[in-house]
Protein backbone atom coordinates (compact mmCIF):
# COMPACT_ATOMS: atom_id res chain seq x y z
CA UNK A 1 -49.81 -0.45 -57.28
CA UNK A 2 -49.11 0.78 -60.91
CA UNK A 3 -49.52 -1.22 -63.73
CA UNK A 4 -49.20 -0.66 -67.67
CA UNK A 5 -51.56 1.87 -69.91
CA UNK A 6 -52.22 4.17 -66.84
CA UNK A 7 -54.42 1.91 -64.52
CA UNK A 8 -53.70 1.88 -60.53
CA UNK A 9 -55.14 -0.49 -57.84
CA UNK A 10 -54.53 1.08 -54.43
CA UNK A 11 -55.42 -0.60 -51.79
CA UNK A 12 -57.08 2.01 -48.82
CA UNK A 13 -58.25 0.02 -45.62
CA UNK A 14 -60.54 -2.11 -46.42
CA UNK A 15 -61.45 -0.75 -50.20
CA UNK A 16 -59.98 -1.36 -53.75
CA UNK A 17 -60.02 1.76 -55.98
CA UNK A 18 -59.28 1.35 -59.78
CA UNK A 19 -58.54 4.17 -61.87
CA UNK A 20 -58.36 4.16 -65.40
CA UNK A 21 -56.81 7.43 -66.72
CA UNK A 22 -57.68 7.86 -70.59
CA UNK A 23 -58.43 9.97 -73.22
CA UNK A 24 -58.55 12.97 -70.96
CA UNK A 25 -60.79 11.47 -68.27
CA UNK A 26 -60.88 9.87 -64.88
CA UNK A 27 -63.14 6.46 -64.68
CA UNK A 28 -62.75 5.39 -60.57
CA UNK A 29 -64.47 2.47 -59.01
CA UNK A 30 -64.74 1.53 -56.04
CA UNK A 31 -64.91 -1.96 -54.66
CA UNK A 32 -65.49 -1.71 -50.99
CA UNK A 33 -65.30 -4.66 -48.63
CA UNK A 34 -66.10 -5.36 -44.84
CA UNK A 35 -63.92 -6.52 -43.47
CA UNK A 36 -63.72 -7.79 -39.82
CA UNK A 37 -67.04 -7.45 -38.12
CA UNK A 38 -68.57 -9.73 -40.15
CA UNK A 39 -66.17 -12.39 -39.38
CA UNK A 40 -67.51 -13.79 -35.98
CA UNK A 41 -67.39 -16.49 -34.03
CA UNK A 42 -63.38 -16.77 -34.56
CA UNK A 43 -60.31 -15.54 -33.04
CA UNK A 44 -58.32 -12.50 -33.03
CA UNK A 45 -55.25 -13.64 -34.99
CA UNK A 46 -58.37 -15.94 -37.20
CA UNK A 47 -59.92 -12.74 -37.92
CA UNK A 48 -56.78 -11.18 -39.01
CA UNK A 49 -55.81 -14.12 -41.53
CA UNK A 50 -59.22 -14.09 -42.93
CA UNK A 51 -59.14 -9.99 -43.34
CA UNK A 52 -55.54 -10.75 -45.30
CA UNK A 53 -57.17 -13.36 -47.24
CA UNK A 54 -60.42 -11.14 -48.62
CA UNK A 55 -57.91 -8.24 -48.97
CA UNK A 56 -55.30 -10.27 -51.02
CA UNK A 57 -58.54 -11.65 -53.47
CA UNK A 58 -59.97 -8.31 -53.83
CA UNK A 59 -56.37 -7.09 -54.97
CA UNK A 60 -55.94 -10.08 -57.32
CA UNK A 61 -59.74 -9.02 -59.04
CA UNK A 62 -58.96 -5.66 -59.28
CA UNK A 63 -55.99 -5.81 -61.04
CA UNK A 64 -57.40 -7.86 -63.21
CA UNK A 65 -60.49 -5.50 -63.65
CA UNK A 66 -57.95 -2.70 -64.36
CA UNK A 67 -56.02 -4.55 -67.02
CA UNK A 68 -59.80 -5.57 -68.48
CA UNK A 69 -60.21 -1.57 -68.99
CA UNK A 70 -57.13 -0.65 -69.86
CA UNK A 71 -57.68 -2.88 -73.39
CA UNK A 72 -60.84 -1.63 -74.36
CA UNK A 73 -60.98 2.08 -76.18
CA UNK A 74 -59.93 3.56 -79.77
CA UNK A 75 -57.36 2.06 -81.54
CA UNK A 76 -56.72 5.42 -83.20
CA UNK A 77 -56.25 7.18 -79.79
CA UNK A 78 -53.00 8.08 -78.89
CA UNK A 79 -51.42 6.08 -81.76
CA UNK A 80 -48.29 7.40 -81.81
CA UNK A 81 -47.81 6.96 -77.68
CA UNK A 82 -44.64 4.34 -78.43
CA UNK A 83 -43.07 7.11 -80.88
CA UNK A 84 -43.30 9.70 -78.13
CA UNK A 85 -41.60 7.37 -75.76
CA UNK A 86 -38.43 8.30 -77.44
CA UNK A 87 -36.56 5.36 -76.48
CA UNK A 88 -32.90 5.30 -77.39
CA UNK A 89 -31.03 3.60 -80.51
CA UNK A 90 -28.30 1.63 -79.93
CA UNK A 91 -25.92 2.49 -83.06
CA UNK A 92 -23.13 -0.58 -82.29
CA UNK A 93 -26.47 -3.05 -82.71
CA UNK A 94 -26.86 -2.31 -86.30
CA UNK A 95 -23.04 -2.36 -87.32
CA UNK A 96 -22.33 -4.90 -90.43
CA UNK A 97 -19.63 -7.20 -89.66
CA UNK A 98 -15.95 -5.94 -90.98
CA UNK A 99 -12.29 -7.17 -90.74
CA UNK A 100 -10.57 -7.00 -87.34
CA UNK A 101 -8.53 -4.29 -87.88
CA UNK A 102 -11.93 -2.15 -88.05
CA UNK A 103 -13.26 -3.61 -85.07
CA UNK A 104 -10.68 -2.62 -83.70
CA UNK A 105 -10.91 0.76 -84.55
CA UNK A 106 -14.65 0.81 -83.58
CA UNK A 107 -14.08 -0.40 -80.18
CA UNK A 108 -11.26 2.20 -79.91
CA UNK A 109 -14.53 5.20 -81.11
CA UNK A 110 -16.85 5.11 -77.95
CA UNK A 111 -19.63 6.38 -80.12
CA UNK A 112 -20.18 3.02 -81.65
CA UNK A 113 -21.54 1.74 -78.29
CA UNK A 114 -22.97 4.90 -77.17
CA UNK A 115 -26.92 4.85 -76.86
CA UNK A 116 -28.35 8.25 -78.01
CA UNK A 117 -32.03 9.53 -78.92
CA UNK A 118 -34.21 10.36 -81.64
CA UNK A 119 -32.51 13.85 -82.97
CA UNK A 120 -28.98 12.87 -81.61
CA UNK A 121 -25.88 12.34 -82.98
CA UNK A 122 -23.08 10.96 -80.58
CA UNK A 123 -19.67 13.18 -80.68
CA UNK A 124 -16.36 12.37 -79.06
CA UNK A 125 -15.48 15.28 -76.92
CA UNK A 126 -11.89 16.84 -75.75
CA UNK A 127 -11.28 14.06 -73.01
CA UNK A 128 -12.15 11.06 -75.50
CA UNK A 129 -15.90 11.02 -74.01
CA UNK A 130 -18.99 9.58 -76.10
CA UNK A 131 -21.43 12.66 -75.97
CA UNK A 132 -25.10 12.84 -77.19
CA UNK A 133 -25.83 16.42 -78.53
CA UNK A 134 -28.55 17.40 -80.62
CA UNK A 135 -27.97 17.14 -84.85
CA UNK A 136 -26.97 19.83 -86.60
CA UNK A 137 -27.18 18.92 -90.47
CA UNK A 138 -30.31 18.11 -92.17
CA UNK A 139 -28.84 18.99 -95.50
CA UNK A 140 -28.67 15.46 -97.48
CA UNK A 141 -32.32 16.20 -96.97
CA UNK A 142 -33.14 18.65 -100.47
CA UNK A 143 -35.67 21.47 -99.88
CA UNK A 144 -38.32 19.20 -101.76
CA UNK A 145 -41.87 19.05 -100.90
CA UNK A 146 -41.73 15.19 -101.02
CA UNK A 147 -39.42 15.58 -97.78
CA UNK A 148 -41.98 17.60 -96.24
CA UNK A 149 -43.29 16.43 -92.98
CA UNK A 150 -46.23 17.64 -90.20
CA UNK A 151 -45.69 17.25 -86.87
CA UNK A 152 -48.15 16.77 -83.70
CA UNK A 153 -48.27 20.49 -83.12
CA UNK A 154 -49.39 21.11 -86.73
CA UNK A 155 -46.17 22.27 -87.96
CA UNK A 156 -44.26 21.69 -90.88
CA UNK A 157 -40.72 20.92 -91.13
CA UNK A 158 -38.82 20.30 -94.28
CA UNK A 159 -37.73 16.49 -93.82
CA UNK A 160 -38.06 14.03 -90.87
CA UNK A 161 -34.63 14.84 -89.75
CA UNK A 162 -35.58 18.72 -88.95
CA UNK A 163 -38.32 17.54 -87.28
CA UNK A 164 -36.53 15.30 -84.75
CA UNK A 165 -33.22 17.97 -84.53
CA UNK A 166 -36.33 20.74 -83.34
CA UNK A 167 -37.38 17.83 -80.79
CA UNK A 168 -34.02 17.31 -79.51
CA UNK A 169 -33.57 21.30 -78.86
CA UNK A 170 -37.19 21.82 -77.32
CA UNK A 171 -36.94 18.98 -75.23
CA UNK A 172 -33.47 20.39 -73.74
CA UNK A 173 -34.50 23.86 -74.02
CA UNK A 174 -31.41 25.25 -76.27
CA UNK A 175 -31.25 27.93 -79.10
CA UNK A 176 -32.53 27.04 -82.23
CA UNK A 177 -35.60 25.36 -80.94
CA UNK A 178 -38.73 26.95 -83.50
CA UNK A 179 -41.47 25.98 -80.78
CA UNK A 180 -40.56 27.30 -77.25
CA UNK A 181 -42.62 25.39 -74.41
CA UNK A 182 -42.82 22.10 -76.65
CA UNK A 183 -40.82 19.40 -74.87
CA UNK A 184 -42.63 16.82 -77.04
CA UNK A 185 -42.40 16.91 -81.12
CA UNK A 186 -43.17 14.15 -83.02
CA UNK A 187 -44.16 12.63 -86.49
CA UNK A 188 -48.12 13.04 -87.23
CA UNK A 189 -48.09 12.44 -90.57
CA UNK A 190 -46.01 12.80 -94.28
CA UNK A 191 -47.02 15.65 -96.07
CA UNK A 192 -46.85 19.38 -95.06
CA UNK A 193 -49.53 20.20 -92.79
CA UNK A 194 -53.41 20.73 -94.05
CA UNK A 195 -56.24 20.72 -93.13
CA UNK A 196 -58.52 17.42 -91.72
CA UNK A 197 -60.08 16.10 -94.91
CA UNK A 198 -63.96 15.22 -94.00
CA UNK A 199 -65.28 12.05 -94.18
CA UNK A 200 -68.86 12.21 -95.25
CA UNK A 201 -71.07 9.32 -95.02
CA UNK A 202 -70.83 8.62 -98.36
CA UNK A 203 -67.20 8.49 -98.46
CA UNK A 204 -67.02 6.22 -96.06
CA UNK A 205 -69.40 3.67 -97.29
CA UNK A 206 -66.96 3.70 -100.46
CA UNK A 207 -63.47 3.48 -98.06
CA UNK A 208 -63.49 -0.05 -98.06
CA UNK A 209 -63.74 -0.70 -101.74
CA UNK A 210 -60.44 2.13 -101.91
CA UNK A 211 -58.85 0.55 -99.48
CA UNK A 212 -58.68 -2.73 -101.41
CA UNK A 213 -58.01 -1.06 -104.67
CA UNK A 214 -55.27 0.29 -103.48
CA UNK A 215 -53.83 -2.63 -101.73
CA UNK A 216 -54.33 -4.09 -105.03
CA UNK A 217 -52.29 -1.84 -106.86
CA UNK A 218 -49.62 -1.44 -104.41
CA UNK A 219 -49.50 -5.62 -104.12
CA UNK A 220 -49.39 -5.59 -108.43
CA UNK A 221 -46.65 -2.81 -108.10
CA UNK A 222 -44.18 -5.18 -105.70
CA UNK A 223 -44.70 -8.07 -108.66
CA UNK A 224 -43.97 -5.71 -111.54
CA UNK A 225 -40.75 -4.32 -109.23
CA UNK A 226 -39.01 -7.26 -107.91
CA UNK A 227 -40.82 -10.41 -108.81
CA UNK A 228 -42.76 -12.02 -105.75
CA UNK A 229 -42.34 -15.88 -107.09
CA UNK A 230 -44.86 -18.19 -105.31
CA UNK A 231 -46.16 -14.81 -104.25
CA UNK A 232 -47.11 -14.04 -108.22
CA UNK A 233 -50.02 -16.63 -107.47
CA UNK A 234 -51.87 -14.53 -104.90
CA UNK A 235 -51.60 -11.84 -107.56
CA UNK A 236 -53.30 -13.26 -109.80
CA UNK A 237 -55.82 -14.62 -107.75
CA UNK A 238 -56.68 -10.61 -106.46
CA UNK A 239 -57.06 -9.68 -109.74
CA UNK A 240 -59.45 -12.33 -110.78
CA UNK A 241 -61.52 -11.95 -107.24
CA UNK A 242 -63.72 -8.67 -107.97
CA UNK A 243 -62.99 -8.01 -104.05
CA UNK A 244 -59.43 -8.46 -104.13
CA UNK A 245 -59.52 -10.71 -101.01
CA UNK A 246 -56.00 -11.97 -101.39
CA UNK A 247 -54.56 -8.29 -101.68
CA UNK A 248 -56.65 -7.36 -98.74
CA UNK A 249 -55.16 -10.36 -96.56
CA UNK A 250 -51.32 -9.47 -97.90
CA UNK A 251 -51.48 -6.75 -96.68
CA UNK A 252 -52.91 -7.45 -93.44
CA UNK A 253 -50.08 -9.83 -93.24
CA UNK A 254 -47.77 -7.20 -94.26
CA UNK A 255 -49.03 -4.74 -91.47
CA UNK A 256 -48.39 -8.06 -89.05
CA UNK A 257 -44.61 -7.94 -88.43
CA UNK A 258 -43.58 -7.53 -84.83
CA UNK A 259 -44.83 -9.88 -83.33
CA UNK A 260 -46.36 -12.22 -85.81
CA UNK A 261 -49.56 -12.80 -83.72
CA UNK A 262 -52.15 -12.14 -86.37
CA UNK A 263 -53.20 -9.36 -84.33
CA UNK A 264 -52.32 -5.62 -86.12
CA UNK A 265 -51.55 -3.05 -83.50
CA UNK A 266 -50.97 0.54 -82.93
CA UNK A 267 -47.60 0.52 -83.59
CA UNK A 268 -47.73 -2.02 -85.93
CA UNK A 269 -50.12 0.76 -88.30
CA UNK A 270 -48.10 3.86 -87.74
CA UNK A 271 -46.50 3.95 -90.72
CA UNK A 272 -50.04 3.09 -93.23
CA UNK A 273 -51.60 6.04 -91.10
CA UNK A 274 -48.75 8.19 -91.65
CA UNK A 275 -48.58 7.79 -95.30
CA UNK A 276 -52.53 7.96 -96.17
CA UNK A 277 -53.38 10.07 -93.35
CA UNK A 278 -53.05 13.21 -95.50
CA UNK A 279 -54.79 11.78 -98.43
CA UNK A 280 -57.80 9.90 -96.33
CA UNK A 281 -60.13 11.55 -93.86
CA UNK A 282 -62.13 8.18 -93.62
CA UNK A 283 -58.90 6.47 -92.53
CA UNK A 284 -58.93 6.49 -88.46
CA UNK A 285 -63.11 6.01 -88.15
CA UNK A 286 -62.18 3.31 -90.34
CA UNK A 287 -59.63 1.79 -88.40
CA UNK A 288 -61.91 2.48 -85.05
CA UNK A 289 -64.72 0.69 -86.84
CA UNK A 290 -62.56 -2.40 -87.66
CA UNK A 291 -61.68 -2.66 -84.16
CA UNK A 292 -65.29 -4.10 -83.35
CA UNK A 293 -64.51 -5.34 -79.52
CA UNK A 294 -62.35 -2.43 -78.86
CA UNK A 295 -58.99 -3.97 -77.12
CA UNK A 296 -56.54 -2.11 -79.53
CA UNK A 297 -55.90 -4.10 -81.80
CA UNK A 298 -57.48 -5.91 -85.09
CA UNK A 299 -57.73 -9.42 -86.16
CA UNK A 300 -57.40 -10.86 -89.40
CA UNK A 301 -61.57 -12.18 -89.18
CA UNK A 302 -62.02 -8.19 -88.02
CA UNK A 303 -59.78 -7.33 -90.60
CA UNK A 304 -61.48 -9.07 -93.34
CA UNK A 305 -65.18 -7.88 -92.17
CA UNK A 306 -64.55 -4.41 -92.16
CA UNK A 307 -63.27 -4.46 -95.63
CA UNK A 308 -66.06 -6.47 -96.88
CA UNK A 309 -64.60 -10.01 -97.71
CA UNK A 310 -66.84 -13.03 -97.27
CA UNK A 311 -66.00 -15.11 -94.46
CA UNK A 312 -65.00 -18.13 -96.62
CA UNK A 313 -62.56 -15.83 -98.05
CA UNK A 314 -60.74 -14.78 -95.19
CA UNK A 315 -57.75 -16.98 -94.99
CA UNK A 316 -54.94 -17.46 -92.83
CA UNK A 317 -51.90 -17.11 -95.22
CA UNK A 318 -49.63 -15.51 -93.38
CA UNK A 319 -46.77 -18.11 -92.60
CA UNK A 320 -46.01 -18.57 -96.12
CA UNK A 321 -45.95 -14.96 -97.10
CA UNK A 322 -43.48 -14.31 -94.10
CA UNK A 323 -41.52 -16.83 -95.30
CA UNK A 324 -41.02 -15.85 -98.74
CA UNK A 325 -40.05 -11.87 -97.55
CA UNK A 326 -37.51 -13.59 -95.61
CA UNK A 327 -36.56 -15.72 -98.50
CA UNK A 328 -36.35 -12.75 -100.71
CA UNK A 329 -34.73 -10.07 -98.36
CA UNK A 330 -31.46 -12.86 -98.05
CA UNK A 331 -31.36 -13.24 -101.54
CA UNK A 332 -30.97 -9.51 -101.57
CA UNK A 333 -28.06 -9.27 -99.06
């Protein structure tokens, strides 16, 4: 039996074995259990139900034992595992609504309900067909540095675009494809590729103090910008705290989007780590170190702790500042 994050229960005669696969290594154990010659006294077809029972239990606890391993490890391991999923985007999903004479033009296009992948453009071939093929313009994209991009195989590509064009020709195996062999290419970072920064023990006794400096800034920037209303009070309230505690919890609840669960997760940090990944080499032990019980994912109280706030000043806020970024992104619209 197969579950989720690369555990398997298989039952073999009379034994259980779990397998975790992660992080480049095997973990098995084995549960074994005896089965029928220690059930006396009872008969055949008594025996047999009893057997069935054990055997049903033991599969019960060690799927359960495999899903307890599967959420314990780094949080920065394999953080980019739903990106390289490359599921499909549905273009039709993120139409705006128009007039019904270009609806009805859209529904006569087949690309506007045609599902295609990261790197693909849809095309309407000779016999009226929705096709996927792989892009083949990257030019509203200028040849600036700011564009620049690294990918997981330490190369750098101009913009994002070129990046997921040179996955979409690798992972078919056409011309044009820079990295030959490569079926998988995707975003590690923004920036053209360097070097790992160190993080020396120093520097990362000091991370958490730049961390909330810069959450600071970045939450004072988003005032200045567009005006945060209620919002304007937790500004004022980080700059007047020498720790910056209500910055620090923004942003947590910033980071908290999909779900809202008060619980940060891989995916939900891809894009921080992308941005500051090339700037901070204390940012993933950081991260890992936040993650005190190691199940993937970090907490607002974990949250808090790592980055130094008192406990009195870790605060659920959350609700409300979710409710005013909705507020504001109608009154955009």
């Amino acid at each position: 039996m197969r579950g989720t994050g690369g555990k398997v229960a298989d039952v073999r005669g009379r034994g259980v074995v779990c397998v975790w696969e992660g992080e480049g290594r095997n973990d098995e154990r084995k549960m074994q259990v005896q089965g029928g010659s220690n059930i006396r006294g009872a008969s055949g077809k008594d025996q047999n139900m009893a057997i069935g029972g054990i055997l049903l239990r033991l599969v019960v606890f060690a799927l359960v034992f495999c899903s307890t391993l599967a959420t314990h490890g780094s949080i920065s391991s394999d953080l980019f595992e739903d990106d390289i999923k490359d599921m499909p985007h549905a273009e039709a999903d993120s139409l705006p609504e128009a007039s019904s004479d270009v609806m009805s033009a859209r529904f006569r296009n087949p690309c506007y309900t045609k599902e295609c992948y990261r790197g693909e453009m849809c095309i309407v071939d000779d016999k009226e067909q929705a096709q996927c093929v792989c892009n083949t313009d990257c030019s509203y994209y200028a040849e600036e540095p700011r564009y620049q991009v690294c990918s997981n195989t330490n190369h750098t590509y101009l913009s994002e675009c070129d990046l997921d064009k040179d996955h979409c020709l690798c992972k078919h195996k056409l011309p044009g494809c820079s990295q030959p062999g490569v079926d998988k290419i995707y975003l590690d970072y923004y920036s053209s590729c360097r070097e790992p920064l160190p993080c020396s023990e120093h520097s990362a006794q000091q991370f958490p103090l730049r961390m909330r400096n810069w959450m600071f800034v970045i939450m004072e920037a988003m005032a200045q910008r567009a005006g945060l209303g209620e919002y304007q009070e937790m500004v004022t309230e980080a700059a007047q705290n020498e720790r910056h505690a209500h910055a620090v919890i923004w942003k947590f609840c910033d980071l908290d989007s999909d779900p809202q669960d008060r619980h940060v997760s891989k995916r939900e940090l891809q894009y921080t780590v992308r941005s500051l990944r090339a700037l901070e080499g204390c940012l993933l032990p950081f991260l890992d170190s936040c993650d005190q019980d190691e199940n993937r994912v970090i907490t607002l109280q974990e949250w808090g702790q790592c980055l130094g706030l008192q406990h009195s000043e870790i605060t659920d806020r959350c609700v409300a500042i979710h409710r005013h970024k909705a507020e504001t992104s109608e009154r955009e619209q």
